[in-house]
PDB file of N, CA and C in Angstrom:
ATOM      1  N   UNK A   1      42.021-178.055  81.332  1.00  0.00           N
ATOM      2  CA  UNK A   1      41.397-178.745  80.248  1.00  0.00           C
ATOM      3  C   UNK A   1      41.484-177.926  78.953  1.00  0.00           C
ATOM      4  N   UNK A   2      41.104-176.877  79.072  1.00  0.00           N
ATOM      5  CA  UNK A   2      41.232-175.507  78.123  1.00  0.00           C
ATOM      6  C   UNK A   2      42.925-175.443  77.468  1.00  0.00           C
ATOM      7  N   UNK A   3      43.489-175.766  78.492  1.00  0.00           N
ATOM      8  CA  UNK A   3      45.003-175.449  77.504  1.00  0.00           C
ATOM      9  C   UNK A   3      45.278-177.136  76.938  1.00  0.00           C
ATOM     10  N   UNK A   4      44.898-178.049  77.304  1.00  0.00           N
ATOM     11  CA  UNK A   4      44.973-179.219  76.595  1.00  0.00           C
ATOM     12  C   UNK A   4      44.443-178.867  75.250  1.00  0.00           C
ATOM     13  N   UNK A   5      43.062-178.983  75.010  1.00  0.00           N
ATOM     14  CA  UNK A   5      42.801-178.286  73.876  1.00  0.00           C
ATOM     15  C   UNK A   5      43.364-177.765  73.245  1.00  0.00           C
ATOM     16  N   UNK A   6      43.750-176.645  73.572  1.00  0.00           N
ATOM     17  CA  UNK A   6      44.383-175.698  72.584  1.00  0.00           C
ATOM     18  C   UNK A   6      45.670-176.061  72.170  1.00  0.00           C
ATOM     19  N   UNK A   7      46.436-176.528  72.991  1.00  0.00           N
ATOM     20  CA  UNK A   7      47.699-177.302  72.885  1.00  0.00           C
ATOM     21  C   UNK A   7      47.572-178.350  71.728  1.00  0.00           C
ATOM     22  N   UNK A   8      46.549-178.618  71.501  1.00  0.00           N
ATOM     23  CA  UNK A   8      46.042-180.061  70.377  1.00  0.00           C
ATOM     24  C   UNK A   8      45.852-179.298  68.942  1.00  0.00           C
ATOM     25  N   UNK A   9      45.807-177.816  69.319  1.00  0.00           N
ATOM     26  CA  UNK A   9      45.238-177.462  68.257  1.00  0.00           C
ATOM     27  C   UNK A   9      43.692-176.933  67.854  1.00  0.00           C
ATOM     28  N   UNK A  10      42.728-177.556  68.524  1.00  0.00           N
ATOM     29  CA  UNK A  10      41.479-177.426  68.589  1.00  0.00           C
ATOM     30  C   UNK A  10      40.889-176.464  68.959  1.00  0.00           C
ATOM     31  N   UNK A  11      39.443-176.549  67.852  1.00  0.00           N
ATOM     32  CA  UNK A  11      39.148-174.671  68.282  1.00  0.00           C
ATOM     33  C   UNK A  11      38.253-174.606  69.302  1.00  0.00           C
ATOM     34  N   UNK A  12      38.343-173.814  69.688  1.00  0.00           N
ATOM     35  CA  UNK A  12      37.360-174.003  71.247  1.00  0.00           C
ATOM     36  C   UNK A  12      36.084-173.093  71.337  1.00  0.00           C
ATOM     37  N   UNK A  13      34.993-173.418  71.313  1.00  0.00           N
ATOM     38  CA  UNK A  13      33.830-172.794  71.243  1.00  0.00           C
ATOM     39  C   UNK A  13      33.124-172.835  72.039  1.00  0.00           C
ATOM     40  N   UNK A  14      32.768-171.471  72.709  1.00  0.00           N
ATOM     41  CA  UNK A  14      31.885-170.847  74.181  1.00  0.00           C
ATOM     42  C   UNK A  14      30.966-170.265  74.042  1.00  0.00           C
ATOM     43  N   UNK A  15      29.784-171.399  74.023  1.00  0.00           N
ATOM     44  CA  UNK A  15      28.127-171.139  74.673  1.00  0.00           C
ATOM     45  C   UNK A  15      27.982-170.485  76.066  1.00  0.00           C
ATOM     46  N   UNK A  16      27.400-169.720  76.221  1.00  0.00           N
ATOM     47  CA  UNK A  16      27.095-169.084  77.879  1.00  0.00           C
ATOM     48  C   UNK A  16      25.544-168.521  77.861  1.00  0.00           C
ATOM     49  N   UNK A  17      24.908-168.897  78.820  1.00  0.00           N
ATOM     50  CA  UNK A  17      23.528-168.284  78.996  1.00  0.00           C
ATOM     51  C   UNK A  17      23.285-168.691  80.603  1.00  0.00           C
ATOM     52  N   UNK A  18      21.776-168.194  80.785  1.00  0.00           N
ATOM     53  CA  UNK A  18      21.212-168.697  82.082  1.00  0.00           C
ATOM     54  C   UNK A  18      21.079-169.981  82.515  1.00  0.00           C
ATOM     55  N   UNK A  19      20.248-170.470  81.356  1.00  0.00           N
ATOM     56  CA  UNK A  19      19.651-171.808  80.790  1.00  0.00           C
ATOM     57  C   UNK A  19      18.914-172.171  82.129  1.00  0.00           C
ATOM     58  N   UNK A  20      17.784-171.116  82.827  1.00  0.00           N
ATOM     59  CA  UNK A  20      16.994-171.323  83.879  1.00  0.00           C
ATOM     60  C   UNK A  20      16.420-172.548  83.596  1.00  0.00           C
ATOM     61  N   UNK A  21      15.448-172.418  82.287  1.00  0.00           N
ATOM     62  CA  UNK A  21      14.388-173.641  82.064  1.00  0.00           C
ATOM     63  C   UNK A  21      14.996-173.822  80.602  1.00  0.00           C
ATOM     64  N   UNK A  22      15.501-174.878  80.371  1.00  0.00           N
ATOM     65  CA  UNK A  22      15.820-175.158  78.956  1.00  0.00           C
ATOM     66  C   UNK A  22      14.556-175.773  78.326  1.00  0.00           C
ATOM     67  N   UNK A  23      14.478-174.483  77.006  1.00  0.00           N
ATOM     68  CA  UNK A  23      13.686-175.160  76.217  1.00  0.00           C
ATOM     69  C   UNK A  23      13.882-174.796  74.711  1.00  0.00           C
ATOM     70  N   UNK A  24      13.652-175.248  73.631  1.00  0.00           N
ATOM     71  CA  UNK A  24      13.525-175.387  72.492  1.00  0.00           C
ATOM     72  C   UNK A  24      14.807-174.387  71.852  1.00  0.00           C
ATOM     73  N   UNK A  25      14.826-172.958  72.759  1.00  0.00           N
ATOM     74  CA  UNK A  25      15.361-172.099  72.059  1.00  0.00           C
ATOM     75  C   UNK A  25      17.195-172.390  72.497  1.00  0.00           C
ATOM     76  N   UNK A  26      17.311-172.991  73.808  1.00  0.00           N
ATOM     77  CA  UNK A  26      18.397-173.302  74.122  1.00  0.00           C
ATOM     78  C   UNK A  26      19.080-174.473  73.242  1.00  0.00           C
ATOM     79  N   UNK A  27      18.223-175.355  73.226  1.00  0.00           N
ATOM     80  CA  UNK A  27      18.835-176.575  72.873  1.00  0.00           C
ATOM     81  C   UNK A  27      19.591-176.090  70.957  1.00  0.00           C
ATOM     82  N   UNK A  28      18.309-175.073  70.206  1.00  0.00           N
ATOM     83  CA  UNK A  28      19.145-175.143  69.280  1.00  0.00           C
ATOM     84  C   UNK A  28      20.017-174.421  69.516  1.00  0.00           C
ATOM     85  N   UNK A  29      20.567-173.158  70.424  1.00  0.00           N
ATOM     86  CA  UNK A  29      21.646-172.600  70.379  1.00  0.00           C
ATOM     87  C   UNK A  29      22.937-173.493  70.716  1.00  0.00           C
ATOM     88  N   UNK A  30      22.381-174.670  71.644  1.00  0.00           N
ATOM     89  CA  UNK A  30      24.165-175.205  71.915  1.00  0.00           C
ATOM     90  C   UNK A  30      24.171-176.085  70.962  1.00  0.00           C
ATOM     91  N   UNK A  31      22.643-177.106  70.478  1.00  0.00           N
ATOM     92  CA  UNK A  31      23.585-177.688  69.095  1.00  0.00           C
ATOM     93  C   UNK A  31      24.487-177.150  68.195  1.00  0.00           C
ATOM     94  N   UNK A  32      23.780-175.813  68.073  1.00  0.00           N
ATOM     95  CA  UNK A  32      24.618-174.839  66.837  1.00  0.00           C
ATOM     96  C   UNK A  32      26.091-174.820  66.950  1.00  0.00           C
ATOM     97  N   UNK A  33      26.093-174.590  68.729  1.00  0.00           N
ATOM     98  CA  UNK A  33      27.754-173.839  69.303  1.00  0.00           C
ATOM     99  C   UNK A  33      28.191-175.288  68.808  1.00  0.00           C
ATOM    100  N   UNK A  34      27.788-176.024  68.909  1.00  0.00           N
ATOM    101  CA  UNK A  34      28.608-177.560  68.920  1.00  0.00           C
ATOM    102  C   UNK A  34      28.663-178.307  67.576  1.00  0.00           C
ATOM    103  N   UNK A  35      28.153-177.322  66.392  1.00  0.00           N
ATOM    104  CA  UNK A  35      28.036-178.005  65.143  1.00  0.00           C
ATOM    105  C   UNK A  35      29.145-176.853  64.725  1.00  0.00           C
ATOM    106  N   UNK A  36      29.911-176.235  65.677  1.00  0.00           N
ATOM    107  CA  UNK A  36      30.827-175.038  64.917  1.00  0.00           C
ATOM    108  C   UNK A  36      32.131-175.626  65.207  1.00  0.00           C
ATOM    109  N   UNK A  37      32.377-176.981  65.945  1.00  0.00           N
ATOM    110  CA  UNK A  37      33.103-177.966  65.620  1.00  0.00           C
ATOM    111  C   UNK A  37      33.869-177.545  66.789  1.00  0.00           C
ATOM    112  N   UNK A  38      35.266-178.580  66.909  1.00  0.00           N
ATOM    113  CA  UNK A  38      36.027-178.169  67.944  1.00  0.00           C
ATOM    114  C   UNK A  38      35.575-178.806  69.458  1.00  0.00           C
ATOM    115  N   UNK A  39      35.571-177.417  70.329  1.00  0.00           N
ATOM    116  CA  UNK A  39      35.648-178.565  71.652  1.00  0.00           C
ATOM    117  C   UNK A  39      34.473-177.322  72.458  1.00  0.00           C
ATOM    118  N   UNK A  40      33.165-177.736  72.215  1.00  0.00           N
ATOM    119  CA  UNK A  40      32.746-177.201  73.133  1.00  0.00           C
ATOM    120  C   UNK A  40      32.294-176.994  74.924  1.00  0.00           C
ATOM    121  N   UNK A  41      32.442-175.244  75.349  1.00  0.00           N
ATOM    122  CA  UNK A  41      32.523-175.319  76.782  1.00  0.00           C
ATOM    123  C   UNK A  41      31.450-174.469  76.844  1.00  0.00           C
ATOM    124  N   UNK A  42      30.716-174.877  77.731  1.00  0.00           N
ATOM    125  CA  UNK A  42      29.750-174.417  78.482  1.00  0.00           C
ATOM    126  C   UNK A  42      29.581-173.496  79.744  1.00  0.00           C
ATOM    127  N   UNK A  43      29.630-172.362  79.425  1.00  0.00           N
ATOM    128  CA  UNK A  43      29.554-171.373  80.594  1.00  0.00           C
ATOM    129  C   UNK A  43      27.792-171.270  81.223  1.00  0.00           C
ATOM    130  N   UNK A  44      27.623-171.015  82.453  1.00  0.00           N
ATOM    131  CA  UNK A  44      25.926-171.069  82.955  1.00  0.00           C
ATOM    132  C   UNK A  44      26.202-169.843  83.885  1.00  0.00           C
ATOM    133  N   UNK A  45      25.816-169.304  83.798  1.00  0.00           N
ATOM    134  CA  UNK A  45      25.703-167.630  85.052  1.00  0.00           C
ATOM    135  C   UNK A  45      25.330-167.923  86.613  1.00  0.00           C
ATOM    136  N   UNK A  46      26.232-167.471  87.247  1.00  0.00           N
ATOM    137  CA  UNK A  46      25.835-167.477  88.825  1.00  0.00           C
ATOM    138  C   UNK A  46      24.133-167.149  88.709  1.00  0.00           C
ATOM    139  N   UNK A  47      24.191-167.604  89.868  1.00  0.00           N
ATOM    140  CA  UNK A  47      22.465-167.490  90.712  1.00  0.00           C
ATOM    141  C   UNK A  47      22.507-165.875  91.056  1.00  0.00           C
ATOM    142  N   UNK A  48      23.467-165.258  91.178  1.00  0.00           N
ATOM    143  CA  UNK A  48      23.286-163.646  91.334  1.00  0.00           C
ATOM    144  C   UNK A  48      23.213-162.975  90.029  1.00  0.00           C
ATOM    145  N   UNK A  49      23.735-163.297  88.953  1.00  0.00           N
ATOM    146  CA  UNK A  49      23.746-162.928  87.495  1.00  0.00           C
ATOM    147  C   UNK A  49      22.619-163.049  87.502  1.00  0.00           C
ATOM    148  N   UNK A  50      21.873-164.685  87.154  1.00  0.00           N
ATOM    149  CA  UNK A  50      20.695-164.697  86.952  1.00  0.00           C
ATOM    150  C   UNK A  50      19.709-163.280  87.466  1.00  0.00           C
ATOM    151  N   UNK A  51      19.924-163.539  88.918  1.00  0.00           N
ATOM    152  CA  UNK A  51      18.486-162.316  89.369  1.00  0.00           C
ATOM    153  C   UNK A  51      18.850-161.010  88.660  1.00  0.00           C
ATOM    154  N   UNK A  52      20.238-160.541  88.623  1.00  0.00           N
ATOM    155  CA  UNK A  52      20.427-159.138  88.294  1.00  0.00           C
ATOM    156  C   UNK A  52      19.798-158.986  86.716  1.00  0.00           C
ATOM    157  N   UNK A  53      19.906-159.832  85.867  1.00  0.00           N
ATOM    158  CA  UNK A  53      19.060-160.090  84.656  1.00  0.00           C
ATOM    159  C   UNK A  53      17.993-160.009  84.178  1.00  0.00           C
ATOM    160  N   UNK A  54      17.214-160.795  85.485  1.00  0.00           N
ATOM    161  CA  UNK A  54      16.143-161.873  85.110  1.00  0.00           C
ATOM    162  C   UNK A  54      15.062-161.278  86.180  1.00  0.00           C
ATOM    163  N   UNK A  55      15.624-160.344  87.319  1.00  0.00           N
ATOM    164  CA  UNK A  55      14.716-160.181  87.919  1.00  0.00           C
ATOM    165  C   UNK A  55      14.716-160.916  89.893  1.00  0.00           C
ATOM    166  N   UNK A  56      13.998-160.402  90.609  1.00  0.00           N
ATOM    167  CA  UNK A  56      13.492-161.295  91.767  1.00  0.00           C
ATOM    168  C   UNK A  56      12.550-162.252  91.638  1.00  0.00           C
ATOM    169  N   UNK A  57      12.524-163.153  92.001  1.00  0.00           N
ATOM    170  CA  UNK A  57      12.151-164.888  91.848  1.00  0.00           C
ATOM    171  C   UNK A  57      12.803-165.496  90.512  1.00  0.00           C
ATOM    172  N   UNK A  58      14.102-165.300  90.459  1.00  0.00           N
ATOM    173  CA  UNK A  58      15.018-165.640  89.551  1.00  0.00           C
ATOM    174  C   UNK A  58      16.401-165.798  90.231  1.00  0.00           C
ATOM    175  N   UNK A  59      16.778-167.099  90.139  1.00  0.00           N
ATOM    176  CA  UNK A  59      16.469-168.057  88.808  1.00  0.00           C
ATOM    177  C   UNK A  59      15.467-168.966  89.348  1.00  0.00           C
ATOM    178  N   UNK A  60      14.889-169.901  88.797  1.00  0.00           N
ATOM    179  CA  UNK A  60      13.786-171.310  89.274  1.00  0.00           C
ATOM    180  C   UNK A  60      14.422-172.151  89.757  1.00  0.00           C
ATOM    181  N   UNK A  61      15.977-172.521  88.920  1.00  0.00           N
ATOM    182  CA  UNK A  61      16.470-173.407  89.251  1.00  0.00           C
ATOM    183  C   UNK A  61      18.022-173.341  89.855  1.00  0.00           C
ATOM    184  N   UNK A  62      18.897-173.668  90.723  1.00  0.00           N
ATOM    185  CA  UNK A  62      19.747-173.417  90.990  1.00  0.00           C
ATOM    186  C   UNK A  62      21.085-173.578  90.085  1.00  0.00           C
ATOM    187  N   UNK A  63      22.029-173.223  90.675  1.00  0.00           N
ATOM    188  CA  UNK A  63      23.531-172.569  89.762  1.00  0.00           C
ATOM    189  C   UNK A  63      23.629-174.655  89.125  1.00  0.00           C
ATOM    190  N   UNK A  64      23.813-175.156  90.376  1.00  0.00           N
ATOM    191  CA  UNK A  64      24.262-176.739  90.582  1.00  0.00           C
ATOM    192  C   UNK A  64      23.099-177.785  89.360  1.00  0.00           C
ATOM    193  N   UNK A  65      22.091-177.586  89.209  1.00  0.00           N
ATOM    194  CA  UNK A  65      20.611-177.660  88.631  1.00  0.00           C
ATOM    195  C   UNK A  65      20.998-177.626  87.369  1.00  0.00           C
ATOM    196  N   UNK A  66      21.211-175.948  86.786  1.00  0.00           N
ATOM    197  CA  UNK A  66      21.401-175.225  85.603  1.00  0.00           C
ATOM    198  C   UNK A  66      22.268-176.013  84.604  1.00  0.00           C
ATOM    199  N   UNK A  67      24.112-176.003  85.399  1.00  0.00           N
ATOM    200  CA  UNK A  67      24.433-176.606  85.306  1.00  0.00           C
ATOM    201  C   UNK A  67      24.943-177.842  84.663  1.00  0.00           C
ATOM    202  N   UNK A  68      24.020-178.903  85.571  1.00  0.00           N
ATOM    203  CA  UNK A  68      23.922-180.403  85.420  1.00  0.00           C
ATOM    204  C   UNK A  68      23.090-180.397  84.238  1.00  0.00           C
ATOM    205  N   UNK A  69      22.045-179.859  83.913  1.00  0.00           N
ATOM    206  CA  UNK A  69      21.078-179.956  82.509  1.00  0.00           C
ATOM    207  C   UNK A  69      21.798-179.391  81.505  1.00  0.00           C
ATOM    208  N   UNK A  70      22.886-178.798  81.456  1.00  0.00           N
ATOM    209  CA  UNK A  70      23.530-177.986  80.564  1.00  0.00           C
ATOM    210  C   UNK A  70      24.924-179.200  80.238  1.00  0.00           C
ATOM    211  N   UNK A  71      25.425-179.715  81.014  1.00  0.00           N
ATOM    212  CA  UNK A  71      26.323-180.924  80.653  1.00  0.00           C
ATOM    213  C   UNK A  71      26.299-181.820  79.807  1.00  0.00           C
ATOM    214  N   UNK A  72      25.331-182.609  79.068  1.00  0.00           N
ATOM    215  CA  UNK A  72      25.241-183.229  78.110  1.00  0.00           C
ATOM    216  C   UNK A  72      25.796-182.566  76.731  1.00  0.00           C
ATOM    217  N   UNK A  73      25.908-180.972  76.512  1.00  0.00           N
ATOM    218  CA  UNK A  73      25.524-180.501  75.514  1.00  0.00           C
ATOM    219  C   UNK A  73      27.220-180.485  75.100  1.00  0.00           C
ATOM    220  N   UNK A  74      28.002-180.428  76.343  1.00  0.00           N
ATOM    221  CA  UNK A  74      29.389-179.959  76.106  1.00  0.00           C
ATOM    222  C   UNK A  74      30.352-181.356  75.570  1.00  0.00           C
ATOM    223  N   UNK A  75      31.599-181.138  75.558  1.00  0.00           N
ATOM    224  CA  UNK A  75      32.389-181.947  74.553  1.00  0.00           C
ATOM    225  C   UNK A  75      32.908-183.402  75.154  1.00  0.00           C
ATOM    226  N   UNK A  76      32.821-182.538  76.839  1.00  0.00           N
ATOM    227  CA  UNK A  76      33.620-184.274  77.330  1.00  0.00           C
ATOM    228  C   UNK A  76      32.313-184.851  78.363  1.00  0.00           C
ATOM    229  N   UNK A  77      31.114-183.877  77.868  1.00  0.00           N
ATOM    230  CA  UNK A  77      29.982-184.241  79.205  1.00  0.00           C
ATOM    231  C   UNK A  77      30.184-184.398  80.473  1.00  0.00           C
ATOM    232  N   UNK A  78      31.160-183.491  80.907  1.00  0.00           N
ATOM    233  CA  UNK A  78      31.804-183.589  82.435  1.00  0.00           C
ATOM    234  C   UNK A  78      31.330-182.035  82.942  1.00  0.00           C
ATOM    235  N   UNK A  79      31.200-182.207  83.892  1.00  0.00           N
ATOM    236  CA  UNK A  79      30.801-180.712  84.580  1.00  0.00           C
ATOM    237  C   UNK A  79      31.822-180.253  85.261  1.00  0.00           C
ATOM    238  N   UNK A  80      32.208-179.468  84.766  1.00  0.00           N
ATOM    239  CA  UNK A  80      33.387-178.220  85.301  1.00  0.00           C
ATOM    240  C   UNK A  80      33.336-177.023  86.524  1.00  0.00           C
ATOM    241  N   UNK A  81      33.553-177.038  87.861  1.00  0.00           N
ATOM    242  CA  UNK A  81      32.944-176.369  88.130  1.00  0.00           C
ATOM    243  C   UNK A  81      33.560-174.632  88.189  1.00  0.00           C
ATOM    244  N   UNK A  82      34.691-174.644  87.306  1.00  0.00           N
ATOM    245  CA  UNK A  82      34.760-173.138  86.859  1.00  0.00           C
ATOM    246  C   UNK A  82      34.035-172.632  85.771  1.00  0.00           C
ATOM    247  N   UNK A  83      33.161-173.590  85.174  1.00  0.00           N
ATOM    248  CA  UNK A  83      32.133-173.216  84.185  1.00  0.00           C
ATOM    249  C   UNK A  83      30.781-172.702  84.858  1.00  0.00           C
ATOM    250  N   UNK A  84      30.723-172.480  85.870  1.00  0.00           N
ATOM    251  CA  UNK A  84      29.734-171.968  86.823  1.00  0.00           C
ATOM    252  C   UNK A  84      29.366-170.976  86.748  1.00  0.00           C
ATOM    253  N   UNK A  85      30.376-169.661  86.643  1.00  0.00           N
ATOM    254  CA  UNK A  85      30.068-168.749  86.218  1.00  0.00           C
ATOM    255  C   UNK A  85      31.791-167.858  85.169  1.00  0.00           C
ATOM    256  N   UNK A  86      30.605-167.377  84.175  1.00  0.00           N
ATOM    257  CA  UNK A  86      31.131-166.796  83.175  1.00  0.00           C
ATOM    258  C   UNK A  86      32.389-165.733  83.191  1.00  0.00           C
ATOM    259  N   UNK A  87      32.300-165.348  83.952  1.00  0.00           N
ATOM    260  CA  UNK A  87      33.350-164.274  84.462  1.00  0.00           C
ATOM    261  C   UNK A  87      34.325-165.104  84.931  1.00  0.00           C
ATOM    262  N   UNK A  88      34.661-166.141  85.571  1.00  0.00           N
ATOM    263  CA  UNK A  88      35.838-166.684  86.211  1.00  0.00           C
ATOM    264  C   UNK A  88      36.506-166.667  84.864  1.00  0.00           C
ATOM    265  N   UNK A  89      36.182-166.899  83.600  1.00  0.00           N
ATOM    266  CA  UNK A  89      37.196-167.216  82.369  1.00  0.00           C
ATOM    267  C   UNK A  89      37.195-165.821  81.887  1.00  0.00           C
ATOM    268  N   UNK A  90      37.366-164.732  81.935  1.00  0.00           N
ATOM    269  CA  UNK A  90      37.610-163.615  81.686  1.00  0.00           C
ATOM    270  C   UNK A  90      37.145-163.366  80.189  1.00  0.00           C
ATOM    271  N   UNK A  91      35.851-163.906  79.698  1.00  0.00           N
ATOM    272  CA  UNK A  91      35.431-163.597  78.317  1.00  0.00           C
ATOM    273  C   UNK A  91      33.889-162.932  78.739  1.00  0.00           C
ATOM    274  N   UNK A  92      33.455-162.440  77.378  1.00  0.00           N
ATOM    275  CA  UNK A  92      32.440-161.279  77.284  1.00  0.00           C
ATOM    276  C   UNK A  92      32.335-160.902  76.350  1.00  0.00           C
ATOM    277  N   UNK A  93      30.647-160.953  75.723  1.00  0.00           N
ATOM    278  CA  UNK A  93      30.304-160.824  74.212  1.00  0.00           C
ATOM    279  C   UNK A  93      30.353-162.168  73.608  1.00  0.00           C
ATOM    280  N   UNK A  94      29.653-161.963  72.564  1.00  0.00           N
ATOM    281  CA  UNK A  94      29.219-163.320  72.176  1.00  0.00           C
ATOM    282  C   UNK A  94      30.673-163.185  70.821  1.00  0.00           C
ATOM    283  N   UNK A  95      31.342-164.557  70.317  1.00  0.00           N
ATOM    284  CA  UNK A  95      31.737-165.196  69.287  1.00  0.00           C
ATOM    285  C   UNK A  95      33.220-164.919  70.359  1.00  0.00           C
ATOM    286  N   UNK A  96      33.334-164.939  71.583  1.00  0.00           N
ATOM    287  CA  UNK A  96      34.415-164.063  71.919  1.00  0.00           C
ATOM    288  C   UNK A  96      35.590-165.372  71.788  1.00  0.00           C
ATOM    289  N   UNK A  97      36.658-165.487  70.954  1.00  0.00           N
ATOM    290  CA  UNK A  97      37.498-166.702  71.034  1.00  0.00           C
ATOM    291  C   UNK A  97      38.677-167.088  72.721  1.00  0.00           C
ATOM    292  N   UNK A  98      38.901-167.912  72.682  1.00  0.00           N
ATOM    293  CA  UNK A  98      39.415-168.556  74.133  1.00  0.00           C
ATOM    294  C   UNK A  98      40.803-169.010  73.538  1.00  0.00           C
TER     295      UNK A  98
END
């Protein structure tokens, strides 16, 4: 999907977080990622990321969960499941281009 994009030309912009419990502070970060135009993708952190982060009794909600609440925000509203976790796309650090 990623090289379609880019193949088009289009700039491609990568949100990534936990997004355990989305609230207020999430939603404006992916409007933002998604008002920076282009084709946004949504990365969500394994359920082992999460705890190593976040702690034991982390995450609340599962990888599949996280996810699915995080799908609306992206470009084709389809859930990807190499967007699962962040590391399968070999990026790191935030503004990092694709």
């Amino acid at each position: 999907m990623l090289a379609r994009v880019r193949r088009e030309g289009r700039k491609i912009v990568l949100a990534n977080g936990c997004f355990d419990l989305i609230h207020v502070g999430h939603v404006r970060y992916l409007e933002g990622a998604r008002a920076l135009g282009g084709f946004l993708a949504v990365a969500v952190n394994s359920d082992r990321s999460v705890r190593s982060l976040k702690g034991p009794g982390r995450p609340l909600q599962s990888e599949s969960d996280r996810l699915l609440r995080s799908t609306p925000f992206t470009s084709t509203g389809k859930r990807c499941q190499c967007m699962i976790q962040s590391t399968c796309l070999g990026v790191s650090g935030r503004g990092a281009r694709l």
